[in-house]
Every structure is written in C-alpha cells, then in structure tokens.
N, C-alpha and C. Protein backbone atom coordinates (compact mmCIF):
# COMPACT_ATOMS: atom_id res chain seq x y z
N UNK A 1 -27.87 -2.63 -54.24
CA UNK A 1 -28.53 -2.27 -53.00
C UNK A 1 -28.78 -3.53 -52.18
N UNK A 2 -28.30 -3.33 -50.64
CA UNK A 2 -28.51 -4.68 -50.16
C UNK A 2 -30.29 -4.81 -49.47
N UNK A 3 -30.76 -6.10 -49.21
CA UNK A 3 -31.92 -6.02 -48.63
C UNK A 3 -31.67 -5.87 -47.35
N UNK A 4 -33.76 -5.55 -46.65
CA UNK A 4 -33.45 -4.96 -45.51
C UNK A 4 -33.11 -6.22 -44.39
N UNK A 5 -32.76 -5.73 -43.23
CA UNK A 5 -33.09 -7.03 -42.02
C UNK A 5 -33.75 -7.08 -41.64
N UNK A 6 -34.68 -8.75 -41.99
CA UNK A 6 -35.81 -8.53 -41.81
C UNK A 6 -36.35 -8.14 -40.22
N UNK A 7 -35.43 -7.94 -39.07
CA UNK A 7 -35.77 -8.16 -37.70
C UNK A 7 -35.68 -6.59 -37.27
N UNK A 8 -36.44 -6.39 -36.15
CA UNK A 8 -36.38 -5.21 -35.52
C UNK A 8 -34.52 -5.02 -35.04
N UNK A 9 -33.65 -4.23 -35.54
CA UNK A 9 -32.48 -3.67 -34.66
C UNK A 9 -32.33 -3.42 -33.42
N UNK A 10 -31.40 -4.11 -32.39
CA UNK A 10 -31.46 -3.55 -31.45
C UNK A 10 -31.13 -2.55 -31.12
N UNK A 11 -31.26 -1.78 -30.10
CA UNK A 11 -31.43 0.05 -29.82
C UNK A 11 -29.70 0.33 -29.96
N UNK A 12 -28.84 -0.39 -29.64
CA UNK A 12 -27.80 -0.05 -29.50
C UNK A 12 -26.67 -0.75 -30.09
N UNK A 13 -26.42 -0.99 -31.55
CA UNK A 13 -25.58 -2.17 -32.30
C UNK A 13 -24.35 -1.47 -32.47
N UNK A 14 -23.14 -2.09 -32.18
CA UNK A 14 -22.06 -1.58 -32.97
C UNK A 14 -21.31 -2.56 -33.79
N UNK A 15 -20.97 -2.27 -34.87
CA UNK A 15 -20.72 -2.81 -36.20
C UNK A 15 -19.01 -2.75 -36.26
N UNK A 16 -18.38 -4.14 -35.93
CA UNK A 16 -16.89 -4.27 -36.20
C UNK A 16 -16.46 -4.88 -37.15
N UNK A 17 -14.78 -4.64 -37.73
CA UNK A 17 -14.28 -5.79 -38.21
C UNK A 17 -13.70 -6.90 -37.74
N UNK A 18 -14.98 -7.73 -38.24
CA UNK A 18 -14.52 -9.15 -37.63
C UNK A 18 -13.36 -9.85 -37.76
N UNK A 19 -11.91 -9.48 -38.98
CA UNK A 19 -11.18 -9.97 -38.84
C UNK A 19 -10.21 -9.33 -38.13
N UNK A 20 -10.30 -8.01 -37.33
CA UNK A 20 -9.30 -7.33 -36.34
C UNK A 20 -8.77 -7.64 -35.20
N UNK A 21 -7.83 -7.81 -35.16
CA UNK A 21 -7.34 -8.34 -33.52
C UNK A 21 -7.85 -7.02 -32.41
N UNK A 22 -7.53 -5.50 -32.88
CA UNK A 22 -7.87 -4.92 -32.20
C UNK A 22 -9.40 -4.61 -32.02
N UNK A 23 -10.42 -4.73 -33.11
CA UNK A 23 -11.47 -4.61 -32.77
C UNK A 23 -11.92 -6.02 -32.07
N UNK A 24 -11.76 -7.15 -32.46
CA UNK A 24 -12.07 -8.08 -31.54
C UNK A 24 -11.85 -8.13 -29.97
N UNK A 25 -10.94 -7.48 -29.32
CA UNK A 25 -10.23 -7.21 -28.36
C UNK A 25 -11.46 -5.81 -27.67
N UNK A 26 -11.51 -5.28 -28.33
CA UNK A 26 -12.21 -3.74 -27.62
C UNK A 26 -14.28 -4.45 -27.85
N UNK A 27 -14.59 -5.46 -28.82
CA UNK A 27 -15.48 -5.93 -28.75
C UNK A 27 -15.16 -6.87 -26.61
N UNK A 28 -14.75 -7.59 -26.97
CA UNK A 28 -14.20 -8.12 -25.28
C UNK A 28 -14.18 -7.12 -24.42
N UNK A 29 -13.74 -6.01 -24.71
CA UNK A 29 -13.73 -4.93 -23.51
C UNK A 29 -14.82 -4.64 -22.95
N UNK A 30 -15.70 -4.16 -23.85
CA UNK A 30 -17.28 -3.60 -24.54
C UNK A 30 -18.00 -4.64 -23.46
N UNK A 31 -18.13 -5.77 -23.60
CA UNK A 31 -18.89 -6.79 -23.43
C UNK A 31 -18.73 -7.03 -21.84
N UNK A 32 -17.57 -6.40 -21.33
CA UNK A 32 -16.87 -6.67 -19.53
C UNK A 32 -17.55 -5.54 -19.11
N UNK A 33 -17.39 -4.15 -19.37
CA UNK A 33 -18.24 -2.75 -19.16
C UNK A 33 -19.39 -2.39 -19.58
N UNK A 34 -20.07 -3.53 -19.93
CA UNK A 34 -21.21 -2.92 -20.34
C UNK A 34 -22.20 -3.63 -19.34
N UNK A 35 -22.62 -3.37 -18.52
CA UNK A 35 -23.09 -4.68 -17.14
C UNK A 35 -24.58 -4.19 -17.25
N UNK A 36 -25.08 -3.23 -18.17
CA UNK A 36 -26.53 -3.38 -18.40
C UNK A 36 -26.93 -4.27 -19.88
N UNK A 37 -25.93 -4.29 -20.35
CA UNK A 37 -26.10 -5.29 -21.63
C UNK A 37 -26.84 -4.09 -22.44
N UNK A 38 -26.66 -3.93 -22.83
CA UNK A 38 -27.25 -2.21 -23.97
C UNK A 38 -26.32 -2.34 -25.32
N UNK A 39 -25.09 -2.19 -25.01
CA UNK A 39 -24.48 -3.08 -26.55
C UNK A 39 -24.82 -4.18 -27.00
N UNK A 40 -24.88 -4.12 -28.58
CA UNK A 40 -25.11 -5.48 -29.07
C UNK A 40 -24.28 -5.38 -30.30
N UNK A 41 -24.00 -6.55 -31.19
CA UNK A 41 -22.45 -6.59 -31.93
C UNK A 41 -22.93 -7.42 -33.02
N UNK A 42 -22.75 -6.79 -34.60
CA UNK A 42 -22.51 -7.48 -35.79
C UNK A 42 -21.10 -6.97 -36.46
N UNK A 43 -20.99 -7.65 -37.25
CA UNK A 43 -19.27 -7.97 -38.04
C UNK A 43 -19.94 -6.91 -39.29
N UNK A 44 -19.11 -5.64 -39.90
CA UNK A 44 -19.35 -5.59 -40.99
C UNK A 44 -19.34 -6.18 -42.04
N UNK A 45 -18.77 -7.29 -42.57
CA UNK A 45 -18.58 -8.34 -43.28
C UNK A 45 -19.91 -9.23 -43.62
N UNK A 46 -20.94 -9.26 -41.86
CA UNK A 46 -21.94 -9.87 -42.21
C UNK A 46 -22.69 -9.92 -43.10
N UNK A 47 -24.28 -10.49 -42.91
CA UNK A 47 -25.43 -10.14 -43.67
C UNK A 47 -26.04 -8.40 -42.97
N UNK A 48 -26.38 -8.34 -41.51
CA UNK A 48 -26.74 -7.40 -41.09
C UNK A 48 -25.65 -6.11 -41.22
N UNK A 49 -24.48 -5.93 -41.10
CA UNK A 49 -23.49 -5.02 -41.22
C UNK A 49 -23.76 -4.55 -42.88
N UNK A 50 -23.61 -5.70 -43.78
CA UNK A 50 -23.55 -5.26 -45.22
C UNK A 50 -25.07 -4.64 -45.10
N UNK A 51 -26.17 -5.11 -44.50
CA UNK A 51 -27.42 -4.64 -45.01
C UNK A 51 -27.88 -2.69 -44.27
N UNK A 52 -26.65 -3.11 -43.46
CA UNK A 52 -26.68 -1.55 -42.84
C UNK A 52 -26.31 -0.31 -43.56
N UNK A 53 -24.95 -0.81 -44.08
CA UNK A 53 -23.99 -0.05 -44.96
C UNK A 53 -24.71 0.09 -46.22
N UNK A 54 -25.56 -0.63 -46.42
CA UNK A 54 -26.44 -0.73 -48.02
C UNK A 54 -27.42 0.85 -48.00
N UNK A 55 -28.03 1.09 -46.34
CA UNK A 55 -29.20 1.90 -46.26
C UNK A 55 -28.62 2.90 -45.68
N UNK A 56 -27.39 3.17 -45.51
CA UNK A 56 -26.19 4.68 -45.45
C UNK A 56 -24.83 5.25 -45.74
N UNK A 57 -25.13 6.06 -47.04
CA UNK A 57 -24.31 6.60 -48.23
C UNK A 57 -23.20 6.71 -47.32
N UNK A 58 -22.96 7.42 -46.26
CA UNK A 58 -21.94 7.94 -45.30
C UNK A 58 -21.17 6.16 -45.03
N UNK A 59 -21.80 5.58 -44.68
CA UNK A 59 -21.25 4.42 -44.51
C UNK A 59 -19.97 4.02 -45.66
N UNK A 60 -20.09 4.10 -46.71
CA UNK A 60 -19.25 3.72 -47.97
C UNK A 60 -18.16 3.59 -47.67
N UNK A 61 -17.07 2.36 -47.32
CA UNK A 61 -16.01 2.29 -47.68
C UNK A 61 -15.71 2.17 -46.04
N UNK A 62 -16.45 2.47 -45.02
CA UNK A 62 -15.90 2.69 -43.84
C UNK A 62 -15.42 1.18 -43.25
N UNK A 63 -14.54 0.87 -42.68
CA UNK A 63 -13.98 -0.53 -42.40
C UNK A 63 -13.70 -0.76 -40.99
N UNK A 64 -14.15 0.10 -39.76
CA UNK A 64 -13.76 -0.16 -38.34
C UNK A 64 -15.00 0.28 -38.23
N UNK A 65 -15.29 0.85 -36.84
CA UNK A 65 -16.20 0.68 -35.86
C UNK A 65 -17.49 1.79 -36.57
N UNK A 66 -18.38 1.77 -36.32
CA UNK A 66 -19.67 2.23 -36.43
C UNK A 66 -20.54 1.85 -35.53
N UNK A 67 -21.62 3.09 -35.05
CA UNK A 67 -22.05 2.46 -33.73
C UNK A 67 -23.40 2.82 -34.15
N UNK A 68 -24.87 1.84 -34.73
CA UNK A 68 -26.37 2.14 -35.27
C UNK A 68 -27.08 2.28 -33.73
N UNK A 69 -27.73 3.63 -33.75
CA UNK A 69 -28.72 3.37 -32.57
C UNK A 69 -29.93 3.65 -33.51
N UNK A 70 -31.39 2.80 -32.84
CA UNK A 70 -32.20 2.63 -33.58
C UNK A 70 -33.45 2.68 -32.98
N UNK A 71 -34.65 2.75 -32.95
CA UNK A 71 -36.21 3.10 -32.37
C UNK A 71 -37.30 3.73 -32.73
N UNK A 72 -37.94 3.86 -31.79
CA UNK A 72 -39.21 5.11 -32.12
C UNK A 72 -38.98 6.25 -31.41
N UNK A 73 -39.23 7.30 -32.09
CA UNK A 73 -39.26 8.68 -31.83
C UNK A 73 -40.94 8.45 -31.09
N UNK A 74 -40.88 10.00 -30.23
CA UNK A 74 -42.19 10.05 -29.14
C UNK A 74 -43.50 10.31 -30.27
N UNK A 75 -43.57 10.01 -31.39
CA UNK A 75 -44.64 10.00 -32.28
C UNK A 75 -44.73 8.53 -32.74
N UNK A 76 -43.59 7.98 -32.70
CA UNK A 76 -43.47 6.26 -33.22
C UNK A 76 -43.12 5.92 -34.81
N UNK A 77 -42.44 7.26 -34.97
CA UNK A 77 -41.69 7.03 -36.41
C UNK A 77 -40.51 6.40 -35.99
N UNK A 78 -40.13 5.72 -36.29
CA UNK A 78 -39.17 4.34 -36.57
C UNK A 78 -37.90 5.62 -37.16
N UNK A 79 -36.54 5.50 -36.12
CA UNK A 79 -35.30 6.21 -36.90
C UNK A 79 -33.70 5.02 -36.75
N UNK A 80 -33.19 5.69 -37.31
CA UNK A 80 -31.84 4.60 -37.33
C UNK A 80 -30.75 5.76 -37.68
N UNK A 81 -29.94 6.07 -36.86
CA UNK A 81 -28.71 7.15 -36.65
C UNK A 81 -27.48 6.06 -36.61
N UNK A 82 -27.00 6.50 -37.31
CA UNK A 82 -25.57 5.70 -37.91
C UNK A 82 -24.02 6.71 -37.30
N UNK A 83 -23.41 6.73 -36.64
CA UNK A 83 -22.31 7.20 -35.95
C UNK A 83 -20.41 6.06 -36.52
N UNK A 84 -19.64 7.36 -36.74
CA UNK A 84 -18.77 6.42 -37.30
C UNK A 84 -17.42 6.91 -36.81
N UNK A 85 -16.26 6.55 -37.01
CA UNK A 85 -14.78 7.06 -36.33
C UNK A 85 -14.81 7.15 -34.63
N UNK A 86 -14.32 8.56 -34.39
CA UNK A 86 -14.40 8.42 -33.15
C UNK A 86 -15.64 9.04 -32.38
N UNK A 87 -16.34 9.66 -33.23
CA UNK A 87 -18.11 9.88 -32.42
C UNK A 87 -18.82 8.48 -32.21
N UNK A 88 -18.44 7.68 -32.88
CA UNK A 88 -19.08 6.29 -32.41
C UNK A 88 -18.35 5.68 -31.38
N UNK A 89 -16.65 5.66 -31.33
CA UNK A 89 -16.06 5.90 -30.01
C UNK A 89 -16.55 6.30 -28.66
N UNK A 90 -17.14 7.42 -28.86
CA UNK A 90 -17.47 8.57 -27.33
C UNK A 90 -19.11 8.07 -27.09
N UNK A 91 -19.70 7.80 -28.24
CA UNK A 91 -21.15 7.34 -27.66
C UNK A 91 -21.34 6.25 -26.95
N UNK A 92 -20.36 5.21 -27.70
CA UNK A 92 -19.89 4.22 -27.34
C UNK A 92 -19.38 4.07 -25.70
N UNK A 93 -18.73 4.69 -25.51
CA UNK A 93 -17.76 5.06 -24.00
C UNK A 93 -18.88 5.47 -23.26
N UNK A 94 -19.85 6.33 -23.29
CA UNK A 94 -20.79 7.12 -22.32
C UNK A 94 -21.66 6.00 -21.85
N UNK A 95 -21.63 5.08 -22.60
CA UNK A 95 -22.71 4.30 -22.21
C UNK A 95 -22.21 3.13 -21.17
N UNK A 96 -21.20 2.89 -21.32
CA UNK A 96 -20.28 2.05 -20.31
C UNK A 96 -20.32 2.77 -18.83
N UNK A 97 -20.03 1.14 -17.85
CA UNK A 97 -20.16 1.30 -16.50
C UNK A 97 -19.45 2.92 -16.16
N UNK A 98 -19.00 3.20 -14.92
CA UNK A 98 -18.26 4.31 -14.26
C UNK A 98 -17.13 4.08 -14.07
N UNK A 99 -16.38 2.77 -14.08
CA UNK A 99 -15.25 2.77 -14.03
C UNK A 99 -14.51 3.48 -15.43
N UNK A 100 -14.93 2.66 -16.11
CA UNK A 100 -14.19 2.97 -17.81
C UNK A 100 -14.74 4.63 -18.35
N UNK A 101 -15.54 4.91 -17.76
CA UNK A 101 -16.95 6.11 -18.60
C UNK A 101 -16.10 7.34 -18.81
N UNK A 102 -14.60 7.27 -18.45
CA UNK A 102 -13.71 8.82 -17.90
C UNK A 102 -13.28 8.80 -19.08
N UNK A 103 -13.28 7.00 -19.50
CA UNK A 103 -11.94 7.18 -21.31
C UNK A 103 -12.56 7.97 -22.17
N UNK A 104 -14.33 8.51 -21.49
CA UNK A 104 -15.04 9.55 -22.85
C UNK A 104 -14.10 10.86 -22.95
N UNK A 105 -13.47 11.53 -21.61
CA UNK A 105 -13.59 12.40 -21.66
C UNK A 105 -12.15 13.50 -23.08
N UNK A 106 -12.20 12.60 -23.66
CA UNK A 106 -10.85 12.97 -25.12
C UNK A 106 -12.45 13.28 -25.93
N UNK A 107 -13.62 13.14 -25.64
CA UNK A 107 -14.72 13.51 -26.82
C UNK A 107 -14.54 15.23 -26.75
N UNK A 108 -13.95 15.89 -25.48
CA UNK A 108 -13.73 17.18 -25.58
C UNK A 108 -12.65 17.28 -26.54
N UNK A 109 -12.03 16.81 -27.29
CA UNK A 109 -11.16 17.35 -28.59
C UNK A 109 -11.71 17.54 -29.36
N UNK A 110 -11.31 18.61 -30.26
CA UNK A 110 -11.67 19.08 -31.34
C UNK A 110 -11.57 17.61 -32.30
N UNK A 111 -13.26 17.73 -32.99
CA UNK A 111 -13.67 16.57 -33.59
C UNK A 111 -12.23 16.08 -35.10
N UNK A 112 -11.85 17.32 -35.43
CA UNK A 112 -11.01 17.00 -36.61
C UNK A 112 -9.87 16.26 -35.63
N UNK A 113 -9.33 16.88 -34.95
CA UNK A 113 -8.11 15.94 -33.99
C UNK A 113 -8.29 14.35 -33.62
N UNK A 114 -9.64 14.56 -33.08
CA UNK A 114 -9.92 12.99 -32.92
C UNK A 114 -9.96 12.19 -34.00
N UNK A 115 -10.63 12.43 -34.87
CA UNK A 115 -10.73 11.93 -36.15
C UNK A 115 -9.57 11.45 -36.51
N UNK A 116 -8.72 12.06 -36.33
CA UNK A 116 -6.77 11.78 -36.86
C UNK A 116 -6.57 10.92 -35.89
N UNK A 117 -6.66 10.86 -34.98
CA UNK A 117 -6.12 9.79 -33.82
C UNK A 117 -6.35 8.67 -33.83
N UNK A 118 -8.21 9.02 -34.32
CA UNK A 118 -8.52 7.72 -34.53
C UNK A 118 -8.06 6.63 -36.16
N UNK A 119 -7.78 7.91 -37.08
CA UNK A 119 -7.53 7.29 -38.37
C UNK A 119 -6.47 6.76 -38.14
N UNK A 120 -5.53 7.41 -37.43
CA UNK A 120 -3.97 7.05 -37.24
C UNK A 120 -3.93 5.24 -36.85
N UNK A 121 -4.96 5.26 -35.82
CA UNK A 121 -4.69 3.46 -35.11
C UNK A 121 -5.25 2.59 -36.31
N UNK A 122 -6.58 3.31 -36.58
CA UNK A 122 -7.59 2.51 -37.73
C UNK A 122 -6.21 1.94 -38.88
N UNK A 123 -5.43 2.99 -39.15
CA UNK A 123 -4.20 2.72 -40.63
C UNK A 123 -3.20 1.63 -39.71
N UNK A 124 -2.98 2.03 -38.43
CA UNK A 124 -2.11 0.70 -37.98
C UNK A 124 -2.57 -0.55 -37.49
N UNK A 125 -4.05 -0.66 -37.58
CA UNK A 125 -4.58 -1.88 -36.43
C UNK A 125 -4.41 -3.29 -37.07
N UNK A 126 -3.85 -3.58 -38.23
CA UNK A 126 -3.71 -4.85 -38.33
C UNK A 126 -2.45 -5.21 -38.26
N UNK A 127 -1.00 -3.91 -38.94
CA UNK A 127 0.22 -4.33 -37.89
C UNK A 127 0.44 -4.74 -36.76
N UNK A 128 -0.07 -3.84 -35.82
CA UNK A 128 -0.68 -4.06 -34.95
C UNK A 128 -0.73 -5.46 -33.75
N UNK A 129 -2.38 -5.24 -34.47
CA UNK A 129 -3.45 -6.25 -33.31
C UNK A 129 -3.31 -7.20 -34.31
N UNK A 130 -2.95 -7.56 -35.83
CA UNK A 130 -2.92 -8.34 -36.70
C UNK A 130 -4.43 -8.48 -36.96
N UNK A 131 -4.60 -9.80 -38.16
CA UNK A 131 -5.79 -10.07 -38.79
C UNK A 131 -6.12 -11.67 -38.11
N UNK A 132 -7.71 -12.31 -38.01
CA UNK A 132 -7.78 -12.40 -37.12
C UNK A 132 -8.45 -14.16 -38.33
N UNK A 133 -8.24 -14.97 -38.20
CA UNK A 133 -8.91 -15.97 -39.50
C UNK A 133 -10.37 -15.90 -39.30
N UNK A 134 -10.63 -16.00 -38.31
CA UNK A 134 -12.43 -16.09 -38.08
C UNK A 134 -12.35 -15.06 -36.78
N UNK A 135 -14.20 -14.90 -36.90
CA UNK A 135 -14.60 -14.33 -35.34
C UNK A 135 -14.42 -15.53 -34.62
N UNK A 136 -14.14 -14.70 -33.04
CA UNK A 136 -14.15 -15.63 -31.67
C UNK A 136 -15.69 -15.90 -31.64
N UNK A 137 -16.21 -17.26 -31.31
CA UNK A 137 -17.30 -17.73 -31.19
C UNK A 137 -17.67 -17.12 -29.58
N UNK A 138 -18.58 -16.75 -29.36
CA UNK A 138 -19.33 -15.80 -28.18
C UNK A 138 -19.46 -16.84 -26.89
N UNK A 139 -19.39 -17.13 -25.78
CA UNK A 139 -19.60 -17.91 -25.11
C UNK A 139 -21.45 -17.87 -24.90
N UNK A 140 -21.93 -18.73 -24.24
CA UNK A 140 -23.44 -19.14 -24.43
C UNK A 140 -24.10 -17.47 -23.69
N UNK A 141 -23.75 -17.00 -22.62
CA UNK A 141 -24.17 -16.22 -22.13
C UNK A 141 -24.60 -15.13 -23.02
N UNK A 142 -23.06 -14.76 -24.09
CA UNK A 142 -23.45 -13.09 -24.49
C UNK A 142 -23.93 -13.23 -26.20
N UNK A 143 -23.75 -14.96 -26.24
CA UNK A 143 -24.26 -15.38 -27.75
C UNK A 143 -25.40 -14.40 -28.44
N UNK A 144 -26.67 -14.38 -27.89
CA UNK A 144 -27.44 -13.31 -27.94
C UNK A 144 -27.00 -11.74 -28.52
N UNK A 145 -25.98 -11.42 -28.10
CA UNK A 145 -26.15 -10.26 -28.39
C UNK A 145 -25.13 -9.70 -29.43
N UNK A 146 -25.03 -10.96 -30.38
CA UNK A 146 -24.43 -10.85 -31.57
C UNK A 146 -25.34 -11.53 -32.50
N UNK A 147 -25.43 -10.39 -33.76
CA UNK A 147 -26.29 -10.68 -34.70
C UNK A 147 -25.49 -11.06 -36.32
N UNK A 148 -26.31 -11.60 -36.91
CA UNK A 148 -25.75 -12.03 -38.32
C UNK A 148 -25.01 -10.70 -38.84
C-alpha cells in the first residue's frame, strides 16, 4: 500500500505516462487550451501518481491517462473521483477553451466504442509517438502545475 500525499490535491490533476511521446505531446496541448489553468499534471511513475493508484483498486495496471478531480462536497466531506480511458478524455476536453471544446463531442459514442478507440491508440502509442528517456522539464511559468 502506498502512503498518502501529504498535500491537499489539486481540484483538477491528470495523471500521464511520463515516458510517452504521445502523452507528453497532448500534456503540451492541455497546457496551450487550458487558459484558466484548472489542469494540473503528475507522471504515473511518480511519488503522487503511484500514491494515487495505491488509494484506487480500479486504477490497477492502468498505464495512460487518468484524470483525479478532488474537494469538498457542500457538507465539507473531502472526495477524490478517479476517471480513466476515454471518460477521462471527455472530462478532460469539456474543460478546455472553445476552440478545442468540439473534440468532446465523440463523448456521444457509445462508451464501449470509445473505450476501443481509445485502447486501440493506448496499444499503439509508443510505435507511434515512441518512448520518451525523461519528462520535458516545464518552463518556469507552468512549473507549478506539475506535481511529484
């Protein structure tokens, strides 16, 4: 069992593989469309990614994108909703500016279809986009909004 982090989560984390060319690449995308800054980004590989995956069974084994939103409910119980494949995709997308916000609209497929579409790239993305030796170091601006 991994330990917890010790820091409050931010409301909106999504959890990549850091050695993906293609997730590194759609992390860059993420970071151009997101002009309220509401995404924020750990590596599953990390300390915080592993300590995520430690505190959800569903998590097990998953190796691309996952998207944690996290807070208080209107009573102030503390929740953490874990989203994975392509529902972390579409939550992901809704939250982006208006230019990009249309690429949600494939969340109208039937969830098993997407799921395949998305497994399909997930099985090719390191042919692909290849593997990546390290993460890209963040420039000073969006440094912040990448966590251990």
């Amino acid at each position: 069992m991994s330990e917890p982090w010790p820091k409050p989560l931010p409301p909106r984390l999504v959890l990549y593989d850091g050695v993906c060319g293609l997730c590194d690449a759609t992390v860059q995308f993420l970071l151009d469309h997101d002009p309220q800054a509401t995404l924020h980004f750990a590596t599953l590989q990390g300390a915080l990614g592993q300590a995520i995956i430690g505190r959800h069974a569903q998590l097990a084994g998953v190796d691309s994108v996952v998207l944690v939103e996290s807070g208080s409910d209107a009573q102030g119980i503390p929740f953490e909703r874990v989203f994975c494949r392509s529902r972390a995709v579409f939550r992901i997308l809704g939250g982006l500016d208006r230019r990009v916000r249309w690429l949600g609209v494939a969340q109208h497929l039937p969830a098993g279809l997407a799921n395949v579409a998305y497994d399909l790239v997930a099985s090719v993305r390191y042919r692909i986009w290849g593997k990546l030796d390290a993460c890209r170091i963040p420039s000073p601006e969006v440094r912040a909004r990448f966590h251990g």
